[in-house]
Protein backbone atom coordinates (compact mmCIF):
# COMPACT_ATOMS: atom_id res chain seq x y z
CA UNK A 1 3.74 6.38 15.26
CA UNK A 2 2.14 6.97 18.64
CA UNK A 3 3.93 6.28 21.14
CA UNK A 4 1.09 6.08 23.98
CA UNK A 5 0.85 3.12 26.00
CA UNK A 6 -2.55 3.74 26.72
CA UNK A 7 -5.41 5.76 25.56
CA UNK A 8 -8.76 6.69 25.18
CA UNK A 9 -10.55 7.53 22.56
CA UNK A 10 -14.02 9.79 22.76
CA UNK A 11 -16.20 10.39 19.67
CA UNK A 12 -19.19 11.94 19.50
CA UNK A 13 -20.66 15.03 17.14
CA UNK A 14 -19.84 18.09 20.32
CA UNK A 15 -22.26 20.10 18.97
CA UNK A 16 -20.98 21.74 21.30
CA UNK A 17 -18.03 20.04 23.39
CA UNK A 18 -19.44 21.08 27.05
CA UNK A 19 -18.23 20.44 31.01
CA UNK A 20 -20.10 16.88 30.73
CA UNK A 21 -18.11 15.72 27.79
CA UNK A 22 -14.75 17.15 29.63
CA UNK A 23 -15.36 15.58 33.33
CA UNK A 24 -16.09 12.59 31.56
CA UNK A 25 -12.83 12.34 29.61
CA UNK A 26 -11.01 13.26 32.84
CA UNK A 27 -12.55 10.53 35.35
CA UNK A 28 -11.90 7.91 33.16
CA UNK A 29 -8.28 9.24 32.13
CA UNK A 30 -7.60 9.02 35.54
CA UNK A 31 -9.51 5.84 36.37
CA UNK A 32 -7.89 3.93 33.89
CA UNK A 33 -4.65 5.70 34.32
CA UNK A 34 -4.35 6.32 30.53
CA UNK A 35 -1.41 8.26 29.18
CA UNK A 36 -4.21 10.23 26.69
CA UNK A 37 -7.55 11.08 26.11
CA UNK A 38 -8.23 11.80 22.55
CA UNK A 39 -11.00 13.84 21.16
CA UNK A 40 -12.87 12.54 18.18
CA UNK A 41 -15.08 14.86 16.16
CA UNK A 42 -17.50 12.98 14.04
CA UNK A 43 -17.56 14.18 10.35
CA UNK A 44 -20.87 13.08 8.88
CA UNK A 45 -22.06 10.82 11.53
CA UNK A 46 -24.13 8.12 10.20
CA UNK A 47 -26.68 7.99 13.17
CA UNK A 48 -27.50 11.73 12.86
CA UNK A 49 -28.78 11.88 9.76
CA UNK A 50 -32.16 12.64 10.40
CA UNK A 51 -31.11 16.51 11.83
CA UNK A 52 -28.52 19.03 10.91
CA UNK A 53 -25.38 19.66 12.57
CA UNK A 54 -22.94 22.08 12.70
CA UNK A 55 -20.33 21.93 10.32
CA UNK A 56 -18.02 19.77 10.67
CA UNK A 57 -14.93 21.91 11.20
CA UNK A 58 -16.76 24.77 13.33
CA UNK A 59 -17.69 21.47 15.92
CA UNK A 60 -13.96 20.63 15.42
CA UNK A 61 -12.65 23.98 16.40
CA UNK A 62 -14.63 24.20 19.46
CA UNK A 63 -12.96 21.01 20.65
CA UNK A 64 -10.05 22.33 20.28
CA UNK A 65 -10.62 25.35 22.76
CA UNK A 66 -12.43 22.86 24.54
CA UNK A 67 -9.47 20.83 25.98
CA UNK A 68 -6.49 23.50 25.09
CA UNK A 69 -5.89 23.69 28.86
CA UNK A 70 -5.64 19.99 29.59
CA UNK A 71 -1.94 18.89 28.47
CA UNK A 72 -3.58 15.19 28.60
CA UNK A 73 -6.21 15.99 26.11
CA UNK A 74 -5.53 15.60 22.41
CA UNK A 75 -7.82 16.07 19.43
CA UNK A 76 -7.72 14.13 15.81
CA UNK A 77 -9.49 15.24 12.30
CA UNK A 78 -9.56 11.84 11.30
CA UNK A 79 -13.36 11.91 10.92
CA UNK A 80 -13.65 15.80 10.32
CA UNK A 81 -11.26 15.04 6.83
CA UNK A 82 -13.62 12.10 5.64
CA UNK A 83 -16.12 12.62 3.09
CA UNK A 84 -18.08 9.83 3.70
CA UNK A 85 -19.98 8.58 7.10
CA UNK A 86 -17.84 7.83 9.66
CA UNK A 87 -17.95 4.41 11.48
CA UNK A 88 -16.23 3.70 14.71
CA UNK A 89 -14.73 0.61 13.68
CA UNK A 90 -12.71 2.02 10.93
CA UNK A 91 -11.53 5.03 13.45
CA UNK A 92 -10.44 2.28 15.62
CA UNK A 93 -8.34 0.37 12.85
CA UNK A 94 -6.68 3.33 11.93
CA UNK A 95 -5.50 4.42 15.85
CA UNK A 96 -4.60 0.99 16.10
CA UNK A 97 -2.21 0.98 13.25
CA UNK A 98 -0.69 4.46 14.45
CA UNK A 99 -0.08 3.27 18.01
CA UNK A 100 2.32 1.25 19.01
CA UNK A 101 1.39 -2.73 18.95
CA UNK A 102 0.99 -3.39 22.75
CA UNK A 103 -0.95 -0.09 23.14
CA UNK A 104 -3.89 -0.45 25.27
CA UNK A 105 -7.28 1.36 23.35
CA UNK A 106 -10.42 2.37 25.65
CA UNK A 107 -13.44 3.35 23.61
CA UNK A 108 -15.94 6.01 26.00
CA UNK A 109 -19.28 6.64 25.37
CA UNK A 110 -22.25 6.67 27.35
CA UNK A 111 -25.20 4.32 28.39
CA UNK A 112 -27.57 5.04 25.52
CA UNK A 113 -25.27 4.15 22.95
CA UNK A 114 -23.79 0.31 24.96
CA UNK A 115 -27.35 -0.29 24.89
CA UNK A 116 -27.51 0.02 21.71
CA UNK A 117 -24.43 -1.46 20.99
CA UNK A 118 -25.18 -4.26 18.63
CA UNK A 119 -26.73 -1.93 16.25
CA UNK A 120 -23.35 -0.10 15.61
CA UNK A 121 -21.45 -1.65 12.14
CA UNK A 122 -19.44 -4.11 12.59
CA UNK A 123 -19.72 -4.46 16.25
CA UNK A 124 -18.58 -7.69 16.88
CA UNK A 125 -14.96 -7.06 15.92
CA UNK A 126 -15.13 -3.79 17.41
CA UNK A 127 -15.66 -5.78 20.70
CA UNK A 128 -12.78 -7.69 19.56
CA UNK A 129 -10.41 -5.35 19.36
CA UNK A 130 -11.07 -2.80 22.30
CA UNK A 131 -12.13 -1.95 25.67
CA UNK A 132 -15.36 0.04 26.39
CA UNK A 133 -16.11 2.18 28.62
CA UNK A 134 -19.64 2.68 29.76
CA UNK A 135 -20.60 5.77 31.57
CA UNK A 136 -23.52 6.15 33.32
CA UNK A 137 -25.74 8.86 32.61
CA UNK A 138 -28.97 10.88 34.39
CA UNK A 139 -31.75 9.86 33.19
CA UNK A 140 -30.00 5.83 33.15
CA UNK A 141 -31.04 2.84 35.26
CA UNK A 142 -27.49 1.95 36.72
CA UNK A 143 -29.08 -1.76 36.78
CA UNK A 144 -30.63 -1.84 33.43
CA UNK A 145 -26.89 -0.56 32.19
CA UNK A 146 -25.24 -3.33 34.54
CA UNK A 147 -27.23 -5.74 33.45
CA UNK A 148 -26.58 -4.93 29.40
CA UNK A 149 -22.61 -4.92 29.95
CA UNK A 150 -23.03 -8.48 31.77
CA UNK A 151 -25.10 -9.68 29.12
CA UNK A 152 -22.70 -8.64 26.37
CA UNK A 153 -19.55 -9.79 28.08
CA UNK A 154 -21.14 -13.50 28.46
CA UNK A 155 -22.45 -13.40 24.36
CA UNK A 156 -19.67 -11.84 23.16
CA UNK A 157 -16.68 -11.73 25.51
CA UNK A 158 -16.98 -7.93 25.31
CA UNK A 159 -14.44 -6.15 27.60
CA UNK A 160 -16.49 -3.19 28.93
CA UNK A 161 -15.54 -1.49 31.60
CA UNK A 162 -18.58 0.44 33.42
CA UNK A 163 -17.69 3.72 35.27
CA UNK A 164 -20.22 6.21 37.37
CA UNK A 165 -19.18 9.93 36.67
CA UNK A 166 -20.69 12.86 38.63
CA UNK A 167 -24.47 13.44 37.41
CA UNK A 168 -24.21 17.01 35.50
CA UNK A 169 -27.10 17.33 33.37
CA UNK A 170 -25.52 19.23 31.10
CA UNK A 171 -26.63 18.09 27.26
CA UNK A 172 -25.34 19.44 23.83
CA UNK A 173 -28.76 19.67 22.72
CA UNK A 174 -29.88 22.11 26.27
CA UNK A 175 -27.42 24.40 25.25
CA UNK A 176 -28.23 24.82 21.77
CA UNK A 177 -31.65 25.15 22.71
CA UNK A 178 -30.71 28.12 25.36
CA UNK A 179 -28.39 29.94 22.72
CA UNK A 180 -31.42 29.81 20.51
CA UNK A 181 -33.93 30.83 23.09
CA UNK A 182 -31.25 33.92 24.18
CA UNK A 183 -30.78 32.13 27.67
CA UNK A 184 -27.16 32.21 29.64
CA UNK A 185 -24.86 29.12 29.04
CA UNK A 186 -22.12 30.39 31.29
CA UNK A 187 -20.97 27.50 33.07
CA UNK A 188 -21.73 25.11 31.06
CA UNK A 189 -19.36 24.91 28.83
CA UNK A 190 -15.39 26.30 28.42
CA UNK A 191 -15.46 30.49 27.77
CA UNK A 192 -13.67 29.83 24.79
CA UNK A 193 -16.22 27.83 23.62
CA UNK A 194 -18.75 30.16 24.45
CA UNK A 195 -17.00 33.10 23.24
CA UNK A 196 -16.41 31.03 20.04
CA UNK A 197 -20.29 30.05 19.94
CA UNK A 198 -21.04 33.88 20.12
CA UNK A 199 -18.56 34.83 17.57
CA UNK A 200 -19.81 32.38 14.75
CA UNK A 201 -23.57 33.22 15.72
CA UNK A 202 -23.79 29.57 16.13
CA UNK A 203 -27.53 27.57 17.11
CA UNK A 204 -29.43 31.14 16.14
CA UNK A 205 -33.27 29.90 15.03
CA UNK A 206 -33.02 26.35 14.55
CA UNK A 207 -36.33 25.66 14.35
């Protein structure tokens, strides 16, 4: 059993994990003053079905180097290992049986997806059973993203937290597009993950 008294959980596809997807993690670690942030890899994530990603455990290993030298940075297979789609409300069952019972359980994404919110399976006990936290993104009307988080907490009695990070552009899909185009992604992302990226000949003609 976990013994965390707090945490937060990230999901996403990191295809690749980058510096956005790190400061992130860290602002609202220390925002929230949670004891953990754990990384999330998606295994076959149901919303991205309409493009390839990389494979599952590649993505998974580039976490890992990702966050190596953060001791308050963990990382779970718990989607990689699934066969089928993975939905957020069963991750979120499972950390909840693993922690311990008075365990406090943040959920971070950004503002496209509490937007969009009510689309996600089963959302309505997933509000039920955890905070969110809603980071602002560029590109995001701070108001229009306000104005969503009010209008859920007053339908739904959502607890969702909203936090403004730093505005890196930085995007998962930039850098694949650079690695594909030959262009430099130093700085962008962790050296390991780079290095890692190289290695594997990873986002080489995609289109």
């Amino acid at each position: 059993m976990m013994q965390y008294r707090s945490m937060g959980l990230m999901g996403g596809t990191f295809d690749p994990i980058h510096y956005g997807h790190l400061m992130l993690a860290e602002q609202v670690r220390c925002r929230f003053e949670l004891d953990v942030i754990c990384f999330v890899p998606s295994g076959d994530p149901p919303h991205k079905q309409d493009r390839v990603t990389t494979p599952k455990w590649l993505r998974y290993e580039m976490v890992k180097l990702g966050i190596e030298d953060n001791p308050n940075f963990t990382i779970s297979d718990l989607e990689v290992r699934q066969e089928a789609p993975s939905y957020t409300v069963e991750t979120v069952e499972t950390f909840k049986k693993l922690a311990r019972e008075d365990c406090e359980i943040y959920f971070i994404t950004g503002a496209d997806q509490i937007m969009a919110l009510e689309t996600w399976q089963d959302f309505r006990r997933l509000l039920g059973e955890i905070t969110f936290v809603g980071a602002s993104r560029p590109g995001y009307q701070d108001s229009e993203l306000v104005k969503e988080i009010h209008r859920l907490q007053d339908h739904y009695s959502a607890r969702i937290e909203y936090l403004e990070v730093p505005a890196l552009a930085i995007s998962s899909s930039d850098i694949r597009g650079r690695v594909n185009r030959g262009e430099s992604i130093k700085y962008l992302l962790p050296g390991p993950v780079e290095a890692f990226i190289r290695r594997k000949n990873l986002y080489r003609a995609l289109d």
